[in-house]
Protein backbone atom coordinates (compact mmCIF):
# COMPACT_ATOMS: atom_id res chain seq x y z
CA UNK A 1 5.79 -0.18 -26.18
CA UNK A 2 7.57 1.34 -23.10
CA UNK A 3 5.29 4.47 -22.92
CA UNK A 4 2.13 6.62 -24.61
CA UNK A 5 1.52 10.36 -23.86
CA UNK A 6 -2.13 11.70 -24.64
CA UNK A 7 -1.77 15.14 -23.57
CA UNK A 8 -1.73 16.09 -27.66
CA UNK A 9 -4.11 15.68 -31.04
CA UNK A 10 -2.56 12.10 -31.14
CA UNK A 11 -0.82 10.27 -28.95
CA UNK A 12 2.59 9.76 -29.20
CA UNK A 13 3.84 5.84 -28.27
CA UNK A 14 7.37 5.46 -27.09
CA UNK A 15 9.64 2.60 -27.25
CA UNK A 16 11.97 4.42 -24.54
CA UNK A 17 11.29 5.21 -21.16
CA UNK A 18 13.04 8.47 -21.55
CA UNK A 19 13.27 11.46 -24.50
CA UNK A 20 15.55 14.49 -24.26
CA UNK A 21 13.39 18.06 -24.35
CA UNK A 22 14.27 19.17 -27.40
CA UNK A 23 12.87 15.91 -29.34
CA UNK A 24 9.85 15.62 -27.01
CA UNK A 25 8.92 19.09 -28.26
CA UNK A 26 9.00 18.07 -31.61
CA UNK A 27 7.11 14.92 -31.33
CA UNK A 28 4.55 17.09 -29.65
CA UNK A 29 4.85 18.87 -32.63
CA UNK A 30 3.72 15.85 -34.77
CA UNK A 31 1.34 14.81 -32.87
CA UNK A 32 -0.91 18.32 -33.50
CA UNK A 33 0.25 17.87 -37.13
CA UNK A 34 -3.31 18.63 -39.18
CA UNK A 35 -2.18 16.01 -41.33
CA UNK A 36 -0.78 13.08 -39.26
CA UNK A 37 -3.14 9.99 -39.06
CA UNK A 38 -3.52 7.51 -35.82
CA UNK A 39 -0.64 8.87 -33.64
CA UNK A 40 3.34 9.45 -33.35
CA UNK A 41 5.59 6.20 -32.83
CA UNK A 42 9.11 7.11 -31.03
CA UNK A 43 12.17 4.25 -31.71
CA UNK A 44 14.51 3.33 -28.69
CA UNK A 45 17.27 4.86 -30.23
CA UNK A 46 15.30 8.55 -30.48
CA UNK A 47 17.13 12.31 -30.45
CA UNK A 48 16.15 15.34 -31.49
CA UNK A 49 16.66 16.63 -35.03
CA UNK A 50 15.65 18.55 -37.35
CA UNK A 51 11.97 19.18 -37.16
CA UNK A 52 11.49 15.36 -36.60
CA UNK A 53 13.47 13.71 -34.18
CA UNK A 54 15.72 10.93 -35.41
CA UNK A 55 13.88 7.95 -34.57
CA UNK A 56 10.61 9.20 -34.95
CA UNK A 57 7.83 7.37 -37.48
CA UNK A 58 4.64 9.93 -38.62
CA UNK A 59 2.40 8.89 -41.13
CA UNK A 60 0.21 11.27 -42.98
CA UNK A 61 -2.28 11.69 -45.49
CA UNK A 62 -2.49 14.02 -48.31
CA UNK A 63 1.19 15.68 -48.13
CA UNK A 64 4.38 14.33 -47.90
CA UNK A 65 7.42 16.48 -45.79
CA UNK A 66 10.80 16.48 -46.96
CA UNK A 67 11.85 17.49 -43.88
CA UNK A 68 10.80 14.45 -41.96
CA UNK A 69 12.56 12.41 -44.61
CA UNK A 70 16.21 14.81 -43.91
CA UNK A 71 19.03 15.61 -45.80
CA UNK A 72 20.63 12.54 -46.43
CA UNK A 73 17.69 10.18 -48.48
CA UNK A 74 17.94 7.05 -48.56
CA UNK A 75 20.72 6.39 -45.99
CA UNK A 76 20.79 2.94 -44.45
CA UNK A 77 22.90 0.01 -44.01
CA UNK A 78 23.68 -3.27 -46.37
CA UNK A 79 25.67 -6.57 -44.86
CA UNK A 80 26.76 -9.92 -45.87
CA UNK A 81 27.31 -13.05 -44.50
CA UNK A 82 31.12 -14.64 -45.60
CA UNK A 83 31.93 -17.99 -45.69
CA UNK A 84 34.90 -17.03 -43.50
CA UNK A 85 34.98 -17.92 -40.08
CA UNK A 86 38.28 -16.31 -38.88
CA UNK A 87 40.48 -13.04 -40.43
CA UNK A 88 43.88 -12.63 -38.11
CA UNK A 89 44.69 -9.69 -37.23
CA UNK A 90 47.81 -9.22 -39.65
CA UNK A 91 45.32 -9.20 -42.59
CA UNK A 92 42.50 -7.34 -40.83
CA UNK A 93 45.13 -4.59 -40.84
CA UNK A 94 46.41 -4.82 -44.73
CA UNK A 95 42.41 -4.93 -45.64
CA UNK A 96 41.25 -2.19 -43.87
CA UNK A 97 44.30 -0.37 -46.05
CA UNK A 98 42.59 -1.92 -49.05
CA UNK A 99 39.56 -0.98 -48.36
CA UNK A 100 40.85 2.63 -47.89
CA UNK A 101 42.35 2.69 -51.77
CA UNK A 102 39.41 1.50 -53.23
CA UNK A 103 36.48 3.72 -51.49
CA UNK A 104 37.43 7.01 -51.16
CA UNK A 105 36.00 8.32 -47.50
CA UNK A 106 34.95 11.29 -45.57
CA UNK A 107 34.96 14.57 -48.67
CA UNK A 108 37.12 12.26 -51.15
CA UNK A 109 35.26 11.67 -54.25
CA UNK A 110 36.44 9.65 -57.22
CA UNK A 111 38.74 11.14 -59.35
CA UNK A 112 36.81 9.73 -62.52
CA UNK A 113 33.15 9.26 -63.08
CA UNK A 114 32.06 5.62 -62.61
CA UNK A 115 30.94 3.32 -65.08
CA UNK A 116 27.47 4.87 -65.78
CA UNK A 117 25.77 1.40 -65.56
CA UNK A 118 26.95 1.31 -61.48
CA UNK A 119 23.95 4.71 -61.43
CA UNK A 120 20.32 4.18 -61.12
CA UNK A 121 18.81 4.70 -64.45
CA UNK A 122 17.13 8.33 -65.14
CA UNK A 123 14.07 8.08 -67.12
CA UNK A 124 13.92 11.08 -69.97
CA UNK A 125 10.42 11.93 -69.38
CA UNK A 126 10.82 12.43 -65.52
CA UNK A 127 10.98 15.87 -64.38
CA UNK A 128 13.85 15.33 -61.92
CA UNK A 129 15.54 18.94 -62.31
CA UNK A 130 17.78 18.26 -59.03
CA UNK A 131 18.80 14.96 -59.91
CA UNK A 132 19.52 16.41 -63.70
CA UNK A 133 21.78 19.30 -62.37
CA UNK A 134 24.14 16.78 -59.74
CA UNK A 135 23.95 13.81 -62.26
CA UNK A 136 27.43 14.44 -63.38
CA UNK A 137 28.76 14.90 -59.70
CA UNK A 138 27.18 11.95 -58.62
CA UNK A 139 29.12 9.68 -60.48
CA UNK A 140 32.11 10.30 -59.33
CA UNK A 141 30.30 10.27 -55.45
CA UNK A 142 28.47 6.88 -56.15
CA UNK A 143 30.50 4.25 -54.20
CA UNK A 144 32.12 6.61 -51.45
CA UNK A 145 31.51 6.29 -48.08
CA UNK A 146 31.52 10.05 -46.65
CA UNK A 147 31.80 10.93 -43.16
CA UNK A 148 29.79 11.30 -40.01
CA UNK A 149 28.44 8.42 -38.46
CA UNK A 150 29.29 6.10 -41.88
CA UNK A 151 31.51 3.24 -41.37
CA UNK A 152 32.49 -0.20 -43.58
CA UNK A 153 32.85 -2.77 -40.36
CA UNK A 154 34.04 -6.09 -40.94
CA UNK A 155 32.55 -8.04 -37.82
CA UNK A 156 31.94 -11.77 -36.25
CA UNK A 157 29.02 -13.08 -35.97
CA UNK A 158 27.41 -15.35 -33.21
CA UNK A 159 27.24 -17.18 -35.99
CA UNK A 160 30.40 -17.99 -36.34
CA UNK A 161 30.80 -16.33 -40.11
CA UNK A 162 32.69 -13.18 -40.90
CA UNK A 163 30.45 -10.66 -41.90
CA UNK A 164 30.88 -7.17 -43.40
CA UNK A 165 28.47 -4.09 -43.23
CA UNK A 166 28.48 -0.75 -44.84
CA UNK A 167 26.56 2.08 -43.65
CA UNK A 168 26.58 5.26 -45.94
CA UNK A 169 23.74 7.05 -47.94
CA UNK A 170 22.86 9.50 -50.56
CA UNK A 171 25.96 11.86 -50.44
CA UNK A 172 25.13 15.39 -52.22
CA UNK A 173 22.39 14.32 -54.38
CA UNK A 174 20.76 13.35 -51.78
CA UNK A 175 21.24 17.03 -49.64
CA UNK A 176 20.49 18.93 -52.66
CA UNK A 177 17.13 17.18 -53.11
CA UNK A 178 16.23 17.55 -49.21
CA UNK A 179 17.21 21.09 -49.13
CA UNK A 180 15.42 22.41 -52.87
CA UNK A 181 12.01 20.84 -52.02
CA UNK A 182 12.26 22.07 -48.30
CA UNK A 183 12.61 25.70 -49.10
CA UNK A 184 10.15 25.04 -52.36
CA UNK A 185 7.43 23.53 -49.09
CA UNK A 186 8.65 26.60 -47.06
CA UNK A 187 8.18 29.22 -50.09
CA UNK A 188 4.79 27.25 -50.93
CA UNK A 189 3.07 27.37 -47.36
CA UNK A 190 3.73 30.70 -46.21
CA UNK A 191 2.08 31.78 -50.00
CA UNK A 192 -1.07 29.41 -48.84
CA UNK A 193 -0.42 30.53 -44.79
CA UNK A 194 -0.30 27.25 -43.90
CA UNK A 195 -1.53 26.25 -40.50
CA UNK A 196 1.59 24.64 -39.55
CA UNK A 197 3.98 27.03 -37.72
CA UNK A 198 7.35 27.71 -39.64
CA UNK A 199 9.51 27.43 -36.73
CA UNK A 200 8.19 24.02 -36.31
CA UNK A 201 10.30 23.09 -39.34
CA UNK A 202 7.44 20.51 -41.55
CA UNK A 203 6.60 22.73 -44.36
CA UNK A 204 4.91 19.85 -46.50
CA UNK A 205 4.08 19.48 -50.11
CA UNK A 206 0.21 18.56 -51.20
CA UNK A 207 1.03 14.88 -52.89
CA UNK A 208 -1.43 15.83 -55.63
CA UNK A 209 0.91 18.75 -56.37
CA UNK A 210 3.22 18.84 -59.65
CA UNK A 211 6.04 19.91 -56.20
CA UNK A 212 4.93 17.16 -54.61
CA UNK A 213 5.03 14.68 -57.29
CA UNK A 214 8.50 15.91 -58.52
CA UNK A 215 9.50 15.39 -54.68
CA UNK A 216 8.79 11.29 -54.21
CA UNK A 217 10.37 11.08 -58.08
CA UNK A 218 13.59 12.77 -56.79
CA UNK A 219 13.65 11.13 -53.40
CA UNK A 220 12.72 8.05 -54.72
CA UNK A 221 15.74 8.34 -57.03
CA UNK A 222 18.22 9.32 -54.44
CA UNK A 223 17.07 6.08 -52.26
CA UNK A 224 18.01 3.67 -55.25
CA UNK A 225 21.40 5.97 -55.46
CA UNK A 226 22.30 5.46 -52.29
CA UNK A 227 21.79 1.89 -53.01
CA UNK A 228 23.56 1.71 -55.44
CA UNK A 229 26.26 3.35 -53.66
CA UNK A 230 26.24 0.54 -51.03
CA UNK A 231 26.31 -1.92 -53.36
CA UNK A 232 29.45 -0.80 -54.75
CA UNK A 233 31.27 -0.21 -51.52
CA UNK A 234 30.23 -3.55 -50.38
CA UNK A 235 31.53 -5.14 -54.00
CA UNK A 236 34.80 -3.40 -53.95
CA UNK A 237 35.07 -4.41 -49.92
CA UNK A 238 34.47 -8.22 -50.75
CA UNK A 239 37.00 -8.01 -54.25
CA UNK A 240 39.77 -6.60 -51.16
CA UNK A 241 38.97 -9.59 -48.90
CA UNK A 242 38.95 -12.00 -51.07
CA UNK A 243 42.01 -11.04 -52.41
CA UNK A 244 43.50 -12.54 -49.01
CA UNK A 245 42.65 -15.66 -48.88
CA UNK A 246 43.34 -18.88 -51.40
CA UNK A 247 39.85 -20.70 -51.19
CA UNK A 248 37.19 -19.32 -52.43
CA UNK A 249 35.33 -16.99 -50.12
CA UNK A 250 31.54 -17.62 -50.56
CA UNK A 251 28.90 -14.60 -49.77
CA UNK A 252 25.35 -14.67 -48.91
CA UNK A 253 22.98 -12.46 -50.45
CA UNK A 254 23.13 -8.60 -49.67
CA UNK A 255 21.14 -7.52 -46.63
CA UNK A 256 20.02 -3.90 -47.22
CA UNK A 257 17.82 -1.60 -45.40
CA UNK A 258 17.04 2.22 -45.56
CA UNK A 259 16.14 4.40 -42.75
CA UNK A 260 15.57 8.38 -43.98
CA UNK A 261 12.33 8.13 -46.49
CA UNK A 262 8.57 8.10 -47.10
CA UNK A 263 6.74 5.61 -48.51
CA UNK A 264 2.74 4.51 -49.40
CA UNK A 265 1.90 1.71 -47.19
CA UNK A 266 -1.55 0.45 -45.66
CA UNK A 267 -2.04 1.45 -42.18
CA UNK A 268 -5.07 1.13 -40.33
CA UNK A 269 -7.54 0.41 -43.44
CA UNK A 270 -5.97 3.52 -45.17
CA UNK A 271 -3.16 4.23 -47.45
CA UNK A 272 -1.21 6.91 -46.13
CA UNK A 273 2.32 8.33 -46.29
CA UNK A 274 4.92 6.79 -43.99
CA UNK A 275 7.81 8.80 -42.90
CA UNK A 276 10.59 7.26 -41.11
CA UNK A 277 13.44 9.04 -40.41
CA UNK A 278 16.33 7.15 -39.00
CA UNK A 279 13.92 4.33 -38.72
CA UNK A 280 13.67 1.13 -40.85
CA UNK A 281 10.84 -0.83 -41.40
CA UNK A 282 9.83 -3.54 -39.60
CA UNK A 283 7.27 -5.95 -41.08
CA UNK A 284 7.07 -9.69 -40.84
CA UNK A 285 8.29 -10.35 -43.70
CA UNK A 286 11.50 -7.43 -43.41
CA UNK A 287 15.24 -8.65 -42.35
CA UNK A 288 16.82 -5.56 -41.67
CA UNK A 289 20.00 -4.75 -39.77
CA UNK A 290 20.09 -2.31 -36.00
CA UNK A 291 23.87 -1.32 -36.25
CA UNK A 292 25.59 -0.12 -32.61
CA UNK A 293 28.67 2.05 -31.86
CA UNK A 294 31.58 1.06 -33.41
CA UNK A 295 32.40 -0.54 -29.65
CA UNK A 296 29.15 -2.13 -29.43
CA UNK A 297 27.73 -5.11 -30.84
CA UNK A 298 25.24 -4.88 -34.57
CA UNK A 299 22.22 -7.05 -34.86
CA UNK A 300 20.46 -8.80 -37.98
CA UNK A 301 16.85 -8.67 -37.11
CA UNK A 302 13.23 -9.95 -38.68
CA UNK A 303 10.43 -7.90 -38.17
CA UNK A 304 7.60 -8.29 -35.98
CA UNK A 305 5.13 -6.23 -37.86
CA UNK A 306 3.89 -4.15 -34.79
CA UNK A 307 0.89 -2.23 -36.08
CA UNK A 308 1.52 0.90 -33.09
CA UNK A 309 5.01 1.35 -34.81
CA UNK A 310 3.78 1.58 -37.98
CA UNK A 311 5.62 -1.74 -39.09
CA UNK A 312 8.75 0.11 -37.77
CA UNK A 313 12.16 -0.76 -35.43
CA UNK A 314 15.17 1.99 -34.30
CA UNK A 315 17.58 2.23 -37.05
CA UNK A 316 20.70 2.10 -34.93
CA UNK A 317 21.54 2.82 -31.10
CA UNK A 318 21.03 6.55 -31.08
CA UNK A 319 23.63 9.08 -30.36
CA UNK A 320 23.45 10.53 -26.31
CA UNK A 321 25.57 13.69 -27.15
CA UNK A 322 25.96 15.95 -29.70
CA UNK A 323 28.62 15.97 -31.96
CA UNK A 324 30.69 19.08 -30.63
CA UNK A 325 29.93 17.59 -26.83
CA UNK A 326 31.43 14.56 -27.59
CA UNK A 327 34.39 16.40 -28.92
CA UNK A 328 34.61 19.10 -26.31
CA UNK A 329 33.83 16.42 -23.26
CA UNK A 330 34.84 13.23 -23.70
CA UNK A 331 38.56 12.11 -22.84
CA UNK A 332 40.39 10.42 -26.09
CA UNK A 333 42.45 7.88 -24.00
CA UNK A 334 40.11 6.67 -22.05
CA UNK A 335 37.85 6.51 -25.71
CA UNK A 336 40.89 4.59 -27.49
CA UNK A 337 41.87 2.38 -24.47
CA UNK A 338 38.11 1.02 -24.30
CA UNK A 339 38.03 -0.12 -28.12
CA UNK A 340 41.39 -1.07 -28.13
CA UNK A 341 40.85 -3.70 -24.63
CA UNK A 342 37.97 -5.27 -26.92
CA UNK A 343 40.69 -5.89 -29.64
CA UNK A 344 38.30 -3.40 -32.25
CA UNK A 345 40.89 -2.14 -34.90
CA UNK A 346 39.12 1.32 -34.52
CA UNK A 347 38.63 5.01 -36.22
CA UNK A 348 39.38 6.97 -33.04
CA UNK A 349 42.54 9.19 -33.71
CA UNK A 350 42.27 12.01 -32.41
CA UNK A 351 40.29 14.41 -30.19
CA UNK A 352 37.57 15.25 -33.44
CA UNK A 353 37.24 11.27 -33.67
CA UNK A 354 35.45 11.67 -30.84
CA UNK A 355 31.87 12.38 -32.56
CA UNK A 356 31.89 9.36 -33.34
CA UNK A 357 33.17 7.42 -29.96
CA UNK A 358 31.79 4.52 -28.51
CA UNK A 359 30.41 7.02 -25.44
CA UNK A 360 28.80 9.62 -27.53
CA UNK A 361 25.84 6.74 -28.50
CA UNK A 362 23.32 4.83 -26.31
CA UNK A 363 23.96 1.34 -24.94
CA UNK A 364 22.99 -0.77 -28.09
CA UNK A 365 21.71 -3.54 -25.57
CA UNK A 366 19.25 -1.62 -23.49
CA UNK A 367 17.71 -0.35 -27.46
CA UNK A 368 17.36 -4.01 -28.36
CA UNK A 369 15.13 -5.12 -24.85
CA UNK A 370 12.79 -1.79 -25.44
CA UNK A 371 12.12 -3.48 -28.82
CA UNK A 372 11.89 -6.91 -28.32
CA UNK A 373 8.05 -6.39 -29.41
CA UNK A 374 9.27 -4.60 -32.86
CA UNK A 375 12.06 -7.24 -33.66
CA UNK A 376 13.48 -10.48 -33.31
CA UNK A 377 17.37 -11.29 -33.21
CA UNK A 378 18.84 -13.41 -35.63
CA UNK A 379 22.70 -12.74 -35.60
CA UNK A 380 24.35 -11.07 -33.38
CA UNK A 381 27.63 -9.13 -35.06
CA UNK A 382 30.55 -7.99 -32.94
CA UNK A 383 33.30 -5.57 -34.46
CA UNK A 384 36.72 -6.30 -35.46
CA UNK A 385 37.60 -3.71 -37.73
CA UNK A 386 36.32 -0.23 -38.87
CA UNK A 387 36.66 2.40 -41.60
CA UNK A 388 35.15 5.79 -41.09
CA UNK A 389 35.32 9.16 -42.55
């Protein structure tokens, strides 16, 4: 831990020497929560968001907030270890074109539903009305990759294996959920006059609540969609490289790891609810994956099990601009010249690209040494090819 600030209810313990305003504010905001427990823990790779700043780990007791869980459920990354040790460049190119028939990206969906069995089952007696009205349009969304800040990378590892790594989440299903129990919580504490000011954006739900209950059911679902949404990407990604080479290519198990959700854990001698949004868990026994820029090196990590983070770790490098400030301040040659000196068959095209440039995110290696107490290294994975949105 870089930092603690006591001036609040709880104390809020930093990872980062440094927060901007706007996410300080809200982790103020936690820390007064009437329902958090212990104190707030901030990730290295923290920025503000929507009522909880990414990077930001609250647990609480006795309600569970869809907001600090966001729009896109269940989000997170998967990789695999290859038995390759080498891809040229030639065939980098013709498999990222592959990769780009089979997965649709960015608003593409498929054209056809998906074999049914590729969904998480739904359970007849659940009351899942959200996840029963976007069934249908989740199958044809299950195994796309969307846009944003997800990317399939094909990287080398320290190592010395090829590796590939998909980061994508929950799509629609997962939006609709986050956005029909927020305004439900928003509806439901103004009726009780909750203490919990609405402009602070954490309308909760009471976990012994039929809303509350039908909540973790339909966020629980859209985590193991947006698994099984990885899954598929990474299947269909593998089936393309194989395709390339004569041997047989051998792959490790799957690597996954989620970073927007709540879940029951022990804390402290007491169960409470964990929310970690864009943060992954970190326990001893936990491999889970930090992923940089697509200029910047990915790690493969095993968890320390730090009790003051809640068992938590940052979930990626963290973004330093704003989407629209990356676009409207950045220059796009100087962007593309830096990836394309490091040999990184990029997604930088043009000026809107530029959300998602190597400059608009922290530096991936000062987030690693402000967590060396959360994580240890096990692979280090450097880019060689990217799809994106």
């Amino acid at each position: 831990m870089i930092k603690e600030i006591k001036t609040e209810k709880l104390p809020i313990k930093m990872w980062l020497d440094e927060v901007e305003s706007g996410a300080l504010e809200q982790a103020r905001n936690l820390a007064n929560y009437p329902y958090a427990v212990k104190h707030i823990a901030l990730m290295p790779d923290c920025h503000q968001g929507f009522g909880m700043p990414i990077g930001g780990v609250m647990a609480t007791r006795e309600v569970i907030v869809p907001n600090a869980v966001g729009v896109d459920i269940g989000c997170g990354m998967c990789a695999v270890q290859t038995s390759l040790t080498d891809i040229d460049r030639p065939d980098l190119l013709k498999i990222l074109s592959g990769i780009r028939s089979r997965i649709p990206v960015g608003f593409k969906h498929h054209k056809r539903p998906q074999d049914l069995r590729l969904m998480p089952p739904v359970e007849d007696e659940r009351n899942m009305p959200v996840v029963d009205r976007e069934y249908d349009s989740a199958t044809r969304q299950v195994g796309t990759l969307g846009g944003g800040n997800h990317f399939i990378e094909i990287q080398k590892g320290s190592d010395g294996n090829i590796w590939v790594m998909v980061h994508s989440g929950s799509r629609n299903i997962g939006k609709q959920v986050a956005d029909y129990y927020n305004r439900m919580a928003i509806r439901l504490n103004e009726k009780w006059k909750s203490p919990v000011p609405r402009g602070h954006q954490l309308a909760y739900l009471p976990l012994d609540s039929k809303e509350g209950q039908q909540y973790i059911l339909e966020m629980n679902y859209c985590i193991d969609f947006a698994l099984a949404s990885r899954k598929l990407m990474m299947d269909r990604a593998l089936q393309v490289i194989r395709s390339f080479f004569r041997d047989e290519v051998n792959m490790a198990p799957m690597i996954n790891i989620a970073h927007n959700y709540a879940a029951f854990e022990q804390h402290f001698g007491q169960q409470v609810v964990v929310h970690r949004k864009g943060a992954t868990k970190a326990s001893d026994e936990t491999v889970g994956i930090i992923p940089g820029s697509q200029g910047a090196k990915s790690y493969i990590v095993k968890g320390k099990g730090n009790k003051d983070s809640f068992e938590s770790c940052s979930h990626g490098a963290g973004r330093t601009m704003g989407r629209k400030e990356a676009i409207r301040s950045l220059d796009l040659a100087a962007e593309v010249k830096k990836l394309n000196d490091q040999g990184i068959l990029h997604a930088i095209r043009g000026r809107r690209d530029l959300e998602e440039a190597a400059s608009a995110y922290k530096d991936i290696t000062k987030v690693m040494q402000y967590q060396e107490d959360l994580v240890d290294v096990l692979c280090e994975l450097s880019p060689l090819a990217v799809v994106k949105g």
